[in-house]
C-alpha atoms as a PDB file:
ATOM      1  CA  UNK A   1       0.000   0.000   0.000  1.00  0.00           C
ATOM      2  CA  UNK A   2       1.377   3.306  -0.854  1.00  0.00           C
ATOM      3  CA  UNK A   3       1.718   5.897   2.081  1.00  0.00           C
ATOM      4  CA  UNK A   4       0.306   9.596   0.564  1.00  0.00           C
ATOM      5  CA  UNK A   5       0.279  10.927   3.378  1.00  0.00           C
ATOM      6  CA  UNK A   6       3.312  13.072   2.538  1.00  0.00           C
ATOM      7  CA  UNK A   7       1.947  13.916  -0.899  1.00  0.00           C
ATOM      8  CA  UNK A   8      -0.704  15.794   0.042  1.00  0.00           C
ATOM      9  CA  UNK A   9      -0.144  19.055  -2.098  1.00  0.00           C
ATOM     10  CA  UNK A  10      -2.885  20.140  -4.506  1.00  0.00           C
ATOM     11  CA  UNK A  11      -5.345  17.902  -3.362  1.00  0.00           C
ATOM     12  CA  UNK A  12      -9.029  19.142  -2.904  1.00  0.00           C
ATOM     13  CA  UNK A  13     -11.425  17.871   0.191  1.00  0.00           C
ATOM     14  CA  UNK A  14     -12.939  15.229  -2.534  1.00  0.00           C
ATOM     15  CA  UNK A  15     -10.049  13.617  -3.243  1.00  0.00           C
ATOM     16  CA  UNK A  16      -8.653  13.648   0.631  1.00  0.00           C
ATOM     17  CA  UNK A  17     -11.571  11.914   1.530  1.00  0.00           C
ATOM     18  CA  UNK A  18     -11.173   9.426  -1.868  1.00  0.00           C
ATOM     19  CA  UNK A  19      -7.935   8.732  -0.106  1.00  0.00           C
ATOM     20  CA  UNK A  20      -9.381   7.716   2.666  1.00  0.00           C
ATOM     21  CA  UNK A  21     -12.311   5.469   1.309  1.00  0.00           C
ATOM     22  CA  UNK A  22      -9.078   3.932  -0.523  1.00  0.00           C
ATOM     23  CA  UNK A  23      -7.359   2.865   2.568  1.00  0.00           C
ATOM     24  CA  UNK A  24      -9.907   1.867   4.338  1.00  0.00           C
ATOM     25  CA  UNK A  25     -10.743  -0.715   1.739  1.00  0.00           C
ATOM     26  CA  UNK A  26      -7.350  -1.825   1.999  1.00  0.00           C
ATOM     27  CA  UNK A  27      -7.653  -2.153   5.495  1.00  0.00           C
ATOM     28  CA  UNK A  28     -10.861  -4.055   5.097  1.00  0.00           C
ATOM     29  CA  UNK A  29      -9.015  -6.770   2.479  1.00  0.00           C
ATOM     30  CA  UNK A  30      -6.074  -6.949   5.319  1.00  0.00           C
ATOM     31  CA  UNK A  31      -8.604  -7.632   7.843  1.00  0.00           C
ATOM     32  CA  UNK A  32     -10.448 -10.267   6.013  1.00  0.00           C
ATOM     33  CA  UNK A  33      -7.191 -11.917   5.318  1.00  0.00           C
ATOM     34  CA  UNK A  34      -6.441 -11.851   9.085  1.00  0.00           C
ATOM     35  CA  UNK A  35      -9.920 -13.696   9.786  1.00  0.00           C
ATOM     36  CA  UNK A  36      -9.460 -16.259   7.319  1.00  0.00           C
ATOM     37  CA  UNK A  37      -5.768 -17.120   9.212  1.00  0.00           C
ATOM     38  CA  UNK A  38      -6.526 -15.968  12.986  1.00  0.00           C
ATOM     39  CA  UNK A  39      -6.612 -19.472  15.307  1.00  0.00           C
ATOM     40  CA  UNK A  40      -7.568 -18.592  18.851  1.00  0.00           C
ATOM     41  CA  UNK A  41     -11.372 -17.378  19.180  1.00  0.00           C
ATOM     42  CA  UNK A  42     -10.525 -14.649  21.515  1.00  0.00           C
ATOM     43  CA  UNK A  43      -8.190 -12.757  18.803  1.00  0.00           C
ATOM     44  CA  UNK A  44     -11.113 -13.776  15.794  1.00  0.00           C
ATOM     45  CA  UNK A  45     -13.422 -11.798  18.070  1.00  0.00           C
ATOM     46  CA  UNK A  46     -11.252  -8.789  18.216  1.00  0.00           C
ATOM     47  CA  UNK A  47     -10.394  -8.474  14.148  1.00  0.00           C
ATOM     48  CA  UNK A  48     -14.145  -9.249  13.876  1.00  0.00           C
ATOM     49  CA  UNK A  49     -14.952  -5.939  15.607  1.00  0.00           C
ATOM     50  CA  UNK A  50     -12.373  -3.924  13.882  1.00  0.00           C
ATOM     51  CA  UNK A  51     -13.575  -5.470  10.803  1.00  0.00           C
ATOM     52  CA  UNK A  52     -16.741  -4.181  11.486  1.00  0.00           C
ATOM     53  CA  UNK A  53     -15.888  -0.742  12.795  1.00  0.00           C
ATOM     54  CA  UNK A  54     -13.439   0.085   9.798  1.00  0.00           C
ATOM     55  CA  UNK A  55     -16.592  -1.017   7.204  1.00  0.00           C
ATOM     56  CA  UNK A  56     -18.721   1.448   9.329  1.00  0.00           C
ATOM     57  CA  UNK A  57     -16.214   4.013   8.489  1.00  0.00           C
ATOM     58  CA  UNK A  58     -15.796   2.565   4.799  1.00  0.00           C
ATOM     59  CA  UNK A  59     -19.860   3.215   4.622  1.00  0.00           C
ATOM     60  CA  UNK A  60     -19.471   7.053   6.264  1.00  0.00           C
ATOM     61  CA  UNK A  61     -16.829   7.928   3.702  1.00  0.00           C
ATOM     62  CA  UNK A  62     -18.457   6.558   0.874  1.00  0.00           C
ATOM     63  CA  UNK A  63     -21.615   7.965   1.978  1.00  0.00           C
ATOM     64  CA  UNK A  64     -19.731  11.154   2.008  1.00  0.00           C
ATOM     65  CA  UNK A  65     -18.589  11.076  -1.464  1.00  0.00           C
ATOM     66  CA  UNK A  66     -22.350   9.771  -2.875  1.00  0.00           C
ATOM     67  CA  UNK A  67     -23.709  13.013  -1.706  1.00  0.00           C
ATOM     68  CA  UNK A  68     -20.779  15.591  -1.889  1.00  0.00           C
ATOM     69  CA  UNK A  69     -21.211  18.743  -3.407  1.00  0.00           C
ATOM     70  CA  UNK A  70     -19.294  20.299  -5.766  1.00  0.00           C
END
């Protein structure tokens, strides 16, 4: 995954928060690779919930960029 966050000149609000929605699908695809290789029940659990928290965000940030205004 490429790190922009040093390469941040010129860039509107839209695409800042394009950036984002980008990683967190990366993170999501990371995650899911995690569950399908995580043993002990205790640590599924815990990637479960990030899972789910960072695919809240994933929906807020594409929600944000379905209805953004130019």
């Amino acid at each position: 995954m490429q790190n922009n966050m040093n390469n941040n000149t010129g860039k509107n609000a839209r695409q800042r928060v394009q950036g984002v929605t980008n990683q967190l699908q990366s993170s999501v695809n990371e995650l899911n690779q995690a569950m399908s290789s995580v043993e002990k029940p205790q640590n599924r659990q815990k990637i479960q919930n990030t899972l789910n928290s960072v695919n809240s965000a994933l929906k807020s940030a594409n929600d944000t960029l379905s209805n953004y205004q130019e």
